[in-house]
Structures are given as C-alpha cells and as structure tokens.
C-alpha atoms as a PDB file:
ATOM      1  CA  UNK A   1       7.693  -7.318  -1.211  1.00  0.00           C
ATOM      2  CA  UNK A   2       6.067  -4.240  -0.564  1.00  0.00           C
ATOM      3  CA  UNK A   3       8.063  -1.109  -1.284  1.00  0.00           C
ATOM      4  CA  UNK A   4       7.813   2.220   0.662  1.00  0.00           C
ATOM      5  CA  UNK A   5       5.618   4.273  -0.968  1.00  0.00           C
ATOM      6  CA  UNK A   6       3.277   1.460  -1.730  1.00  0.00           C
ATOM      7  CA  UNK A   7       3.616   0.632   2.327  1.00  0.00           C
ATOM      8  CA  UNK A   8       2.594   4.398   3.114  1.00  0.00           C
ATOM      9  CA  UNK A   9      -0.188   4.498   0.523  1.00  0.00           C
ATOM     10  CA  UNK A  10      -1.594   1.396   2.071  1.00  0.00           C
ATOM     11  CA  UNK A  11      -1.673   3.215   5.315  1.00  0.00           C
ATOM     12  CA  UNK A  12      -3.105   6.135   4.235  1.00  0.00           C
ATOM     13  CA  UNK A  13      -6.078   4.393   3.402  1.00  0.00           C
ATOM     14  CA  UNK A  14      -6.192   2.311   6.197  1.00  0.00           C
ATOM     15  CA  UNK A  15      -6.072   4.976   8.313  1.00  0.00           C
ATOM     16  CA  UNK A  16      -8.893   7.084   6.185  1.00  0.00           C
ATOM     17  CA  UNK A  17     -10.817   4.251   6.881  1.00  0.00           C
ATOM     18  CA  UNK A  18     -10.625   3.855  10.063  1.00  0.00           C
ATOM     19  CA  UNK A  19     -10.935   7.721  10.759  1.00  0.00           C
ATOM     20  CA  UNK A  20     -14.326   7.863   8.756  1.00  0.00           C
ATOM     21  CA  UNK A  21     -16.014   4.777  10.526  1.00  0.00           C
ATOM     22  CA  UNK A  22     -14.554   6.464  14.139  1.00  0.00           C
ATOM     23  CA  UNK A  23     -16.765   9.701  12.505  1.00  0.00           C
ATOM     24  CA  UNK A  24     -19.789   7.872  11.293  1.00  0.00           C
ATOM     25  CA  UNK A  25     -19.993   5.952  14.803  1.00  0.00           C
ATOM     26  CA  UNK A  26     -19.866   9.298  16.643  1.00  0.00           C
ATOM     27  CA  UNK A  27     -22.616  10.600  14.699  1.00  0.00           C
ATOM     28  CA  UNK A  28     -20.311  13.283  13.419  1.00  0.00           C
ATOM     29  CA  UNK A  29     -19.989  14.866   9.568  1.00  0.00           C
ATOM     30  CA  UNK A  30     -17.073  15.678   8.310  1.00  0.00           C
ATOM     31  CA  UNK A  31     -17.766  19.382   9.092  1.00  0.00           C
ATOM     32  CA  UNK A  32     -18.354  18.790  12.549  1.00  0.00           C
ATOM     33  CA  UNK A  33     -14.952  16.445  12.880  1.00  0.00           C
ATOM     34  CA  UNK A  34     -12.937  19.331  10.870  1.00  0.00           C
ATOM     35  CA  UNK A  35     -14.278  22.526  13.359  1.00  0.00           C
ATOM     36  CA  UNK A  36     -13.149  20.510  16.156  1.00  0.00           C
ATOM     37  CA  UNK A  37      -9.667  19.723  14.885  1.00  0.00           C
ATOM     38  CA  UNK A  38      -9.202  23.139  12.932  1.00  0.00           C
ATOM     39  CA  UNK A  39      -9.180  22.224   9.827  1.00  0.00           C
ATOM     40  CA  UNK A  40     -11.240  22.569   6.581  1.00  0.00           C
ATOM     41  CA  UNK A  41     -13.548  19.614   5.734  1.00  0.00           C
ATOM     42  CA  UNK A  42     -11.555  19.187   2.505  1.00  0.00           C
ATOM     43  CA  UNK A  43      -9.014  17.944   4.611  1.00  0.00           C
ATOM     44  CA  UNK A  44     -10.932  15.459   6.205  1.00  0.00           C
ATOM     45  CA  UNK A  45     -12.511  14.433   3.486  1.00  0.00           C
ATOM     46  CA  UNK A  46      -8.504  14.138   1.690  1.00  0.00           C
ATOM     47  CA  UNK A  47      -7.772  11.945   4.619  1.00  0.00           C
ATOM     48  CA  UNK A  48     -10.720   9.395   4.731  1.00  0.00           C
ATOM     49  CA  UNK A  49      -9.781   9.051   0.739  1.00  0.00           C
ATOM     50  CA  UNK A  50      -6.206   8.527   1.528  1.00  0.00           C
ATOM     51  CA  UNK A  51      -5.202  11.402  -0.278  1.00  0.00           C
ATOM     52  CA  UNK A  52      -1.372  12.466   1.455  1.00  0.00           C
ATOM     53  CA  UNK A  53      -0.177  16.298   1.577  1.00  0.00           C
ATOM     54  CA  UNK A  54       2.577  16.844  -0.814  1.00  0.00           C
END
C-alpha cells in the first residue's frame, strides 16, 4: 500500500513530467513557460523535477 506522502511524491513527478513534455512540444523553454505564468524559471524547473514547496 502506498502511503500519503509517497502517493503525493509520485504525483509530483508525474505531473513534472507531464508539464515538461507539454513545454518541449510547444517549443517553449522553461523561461518562456515561467514569464507567461509569473514565475521564476527556478520554479519551473522545481516542478518538472518534482521538487514540492515546503
């Protein structure tokens, strides 16, 4: 059985990689994705790792 935090660490990365081939296919950096959405590029990069804010 998978417990909690293991279950949201799983997603995290799932959904890192799904936001970074989304990116790629559009052509886009991580730059580019990050000025659109406000953020820094760290933080993209932190999400396509699977990297959570604590």
């Amino acid at each position: 059985m998978i417990k909690s935090n293991e279950r949201s660490r799983f997603d995290m990365v799932e959904f890192g990689e799904q936001l970074r081939r989304a990116r790629e296919g559009k052509g886009m950096t991580q730059q580019s994705l990050a000025e659109q959405l406000y953020v820094t590029r760290q933080s993209v990069s932190r999400w396509e790792c699977g990297v959570s804010h604590s």
